[in-house]
Protein backbone atom coordinates (compact mmCIF):
# COMPACT_ATOMS: atom_id res chain seq x y z
CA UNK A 1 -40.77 12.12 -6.10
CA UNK A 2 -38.51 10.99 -3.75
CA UNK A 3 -35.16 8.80 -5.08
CA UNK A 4 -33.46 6.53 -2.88
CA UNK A 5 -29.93 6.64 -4.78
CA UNK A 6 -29.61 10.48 -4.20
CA UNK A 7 -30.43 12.47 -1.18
CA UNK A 8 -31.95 15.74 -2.23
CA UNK A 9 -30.97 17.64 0.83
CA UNK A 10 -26.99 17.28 0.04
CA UNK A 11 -27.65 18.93 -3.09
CA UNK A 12 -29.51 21.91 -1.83
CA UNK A 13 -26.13 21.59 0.82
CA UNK A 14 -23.91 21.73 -1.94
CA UNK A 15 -25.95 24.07 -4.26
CA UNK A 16 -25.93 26.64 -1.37
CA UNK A 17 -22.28 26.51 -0.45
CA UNK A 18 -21.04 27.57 -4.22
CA UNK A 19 -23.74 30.27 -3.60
CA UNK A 20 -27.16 29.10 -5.34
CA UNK A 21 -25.90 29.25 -8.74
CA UNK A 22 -27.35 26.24 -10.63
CA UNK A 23 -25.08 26.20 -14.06
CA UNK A 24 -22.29 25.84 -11.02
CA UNK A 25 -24.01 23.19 -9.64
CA UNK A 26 -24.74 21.44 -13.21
CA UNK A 27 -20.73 21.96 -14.03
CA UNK A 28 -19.95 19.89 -10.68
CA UNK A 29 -22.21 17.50 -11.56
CA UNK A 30 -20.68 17.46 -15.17
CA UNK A 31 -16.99 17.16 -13.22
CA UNK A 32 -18.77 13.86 -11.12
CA UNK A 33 -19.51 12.13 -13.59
CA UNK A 34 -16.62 12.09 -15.77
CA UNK A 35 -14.03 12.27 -12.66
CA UNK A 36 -16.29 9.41 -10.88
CA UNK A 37 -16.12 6.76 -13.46
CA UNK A 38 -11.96 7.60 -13.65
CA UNK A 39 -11.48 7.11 -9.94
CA UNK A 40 -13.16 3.40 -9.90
CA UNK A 41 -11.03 2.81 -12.68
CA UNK A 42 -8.00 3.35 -10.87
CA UNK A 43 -9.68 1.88 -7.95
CA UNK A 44 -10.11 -1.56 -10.63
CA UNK A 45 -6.65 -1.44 -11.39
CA UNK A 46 -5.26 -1.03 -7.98
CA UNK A 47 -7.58 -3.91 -6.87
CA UNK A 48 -5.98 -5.96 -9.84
CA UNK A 49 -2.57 -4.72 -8.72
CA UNK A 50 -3.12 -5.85 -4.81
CA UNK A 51 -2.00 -1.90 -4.37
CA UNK A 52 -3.92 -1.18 -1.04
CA UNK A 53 -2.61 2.29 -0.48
CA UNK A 54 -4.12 3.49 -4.22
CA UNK A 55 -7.03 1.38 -3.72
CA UNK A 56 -7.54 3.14 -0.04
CA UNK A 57 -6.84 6.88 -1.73
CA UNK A 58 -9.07 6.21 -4.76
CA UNK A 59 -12.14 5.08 -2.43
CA UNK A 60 -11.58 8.02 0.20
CA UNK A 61 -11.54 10.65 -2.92
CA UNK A 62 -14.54 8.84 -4.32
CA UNK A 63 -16.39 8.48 -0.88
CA UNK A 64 -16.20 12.58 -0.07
CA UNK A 65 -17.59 13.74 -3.70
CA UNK A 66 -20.04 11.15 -3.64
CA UNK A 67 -21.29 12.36 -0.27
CA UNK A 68 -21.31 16.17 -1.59
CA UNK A 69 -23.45 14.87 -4.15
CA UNK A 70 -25.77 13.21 -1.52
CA UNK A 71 -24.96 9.33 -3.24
CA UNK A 72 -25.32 7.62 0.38
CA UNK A 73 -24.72 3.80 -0.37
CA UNK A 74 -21.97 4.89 -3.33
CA UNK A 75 -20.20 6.65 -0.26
CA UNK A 76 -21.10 4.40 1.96
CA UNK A 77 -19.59 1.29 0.15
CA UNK A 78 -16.49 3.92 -0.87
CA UNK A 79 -16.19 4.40 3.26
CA UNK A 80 -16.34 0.68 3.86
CA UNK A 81 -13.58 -0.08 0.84
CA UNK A 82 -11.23 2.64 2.42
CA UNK A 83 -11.01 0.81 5.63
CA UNK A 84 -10.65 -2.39 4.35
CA UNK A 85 -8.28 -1.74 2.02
CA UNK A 86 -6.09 -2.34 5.45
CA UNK A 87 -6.88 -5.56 6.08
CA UNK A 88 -9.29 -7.76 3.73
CA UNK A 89 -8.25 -10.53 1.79
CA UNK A 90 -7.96 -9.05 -1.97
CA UNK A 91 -10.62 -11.24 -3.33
CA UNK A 92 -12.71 -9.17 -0.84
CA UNK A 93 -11.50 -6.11 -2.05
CA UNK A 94 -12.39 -7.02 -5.33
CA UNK A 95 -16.06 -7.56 -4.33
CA UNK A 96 -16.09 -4.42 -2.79
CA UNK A 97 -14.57 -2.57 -5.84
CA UNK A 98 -17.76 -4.58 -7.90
CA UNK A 99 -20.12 -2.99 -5.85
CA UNK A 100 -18.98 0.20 -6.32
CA UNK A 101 -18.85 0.09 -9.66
CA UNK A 102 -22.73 -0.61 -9.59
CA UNK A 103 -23.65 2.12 -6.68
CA UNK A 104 -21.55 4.46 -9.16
CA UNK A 105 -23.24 3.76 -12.47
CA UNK A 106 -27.06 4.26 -9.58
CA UNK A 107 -25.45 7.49 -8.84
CA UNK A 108 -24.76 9.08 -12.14
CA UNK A 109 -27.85 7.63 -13.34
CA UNK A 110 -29.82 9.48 -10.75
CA UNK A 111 -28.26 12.14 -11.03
CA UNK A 112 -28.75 12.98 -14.88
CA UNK A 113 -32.04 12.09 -14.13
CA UNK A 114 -32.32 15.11 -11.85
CA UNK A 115 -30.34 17.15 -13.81
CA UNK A 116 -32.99 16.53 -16.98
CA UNK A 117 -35.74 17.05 -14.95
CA UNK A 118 -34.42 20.30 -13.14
CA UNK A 119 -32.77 21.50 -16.14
């Protein structure tokens, strides 16, 4: 079964570069999906704050784990957030931030999902 929130083939990337080990792999997973949901947080907050710098760093830090763990729109919405953090209106930003939230909560989602059925 294929699923279109998580691309297998970055997690056989990642499972092979911390050398096959699986309880590794379930341990970064474990580290995504607490660290995940504390990064949009601070991403929420800096949104609130109008704090474009922390809002740009928060969605950069999010957008590279989220691409280790093959979540393509969560990264790609992450990517698009770090650039705009230069130069959209806040309200914007805000948006943005809302749709990450919901690509994140897709992501972790999927991802136990995988975890329950591989584990």
């Amino acid at each position: 079964m294929r699923d279109d929130v998580i691309d297998p083939s970055a997690l056989e990337r990642l499972l092979a570069a911390i050398g096959g080990d699986p309880e590794d792999l379930e341990e970064l997973l474990g580290d995504f999906q607490h660290e995940g949901p504390r990064t949009l947080s601070q991403m929420q907050s800096a949104a609130r704050a109008g704090d474009r710098d922390a809002l740009r760093i928060s969605a950069h830090s999010l957008k590279s784990n989220a691409r280790d763990f093959g979540a393509v729109a969560l990264a790609t919405a992450c990517e698009g957030t770090e650039h705009a953090a230069i130069t959209d209106e806040l309200e914007a930003l805000r948006m943005r931030v809302h749709l990450i939230a919901t690509e994140l909560d897709r992501a972790c989602g999927a991802l136990a999902k995988l975890a329950q059925r591989d584990g």
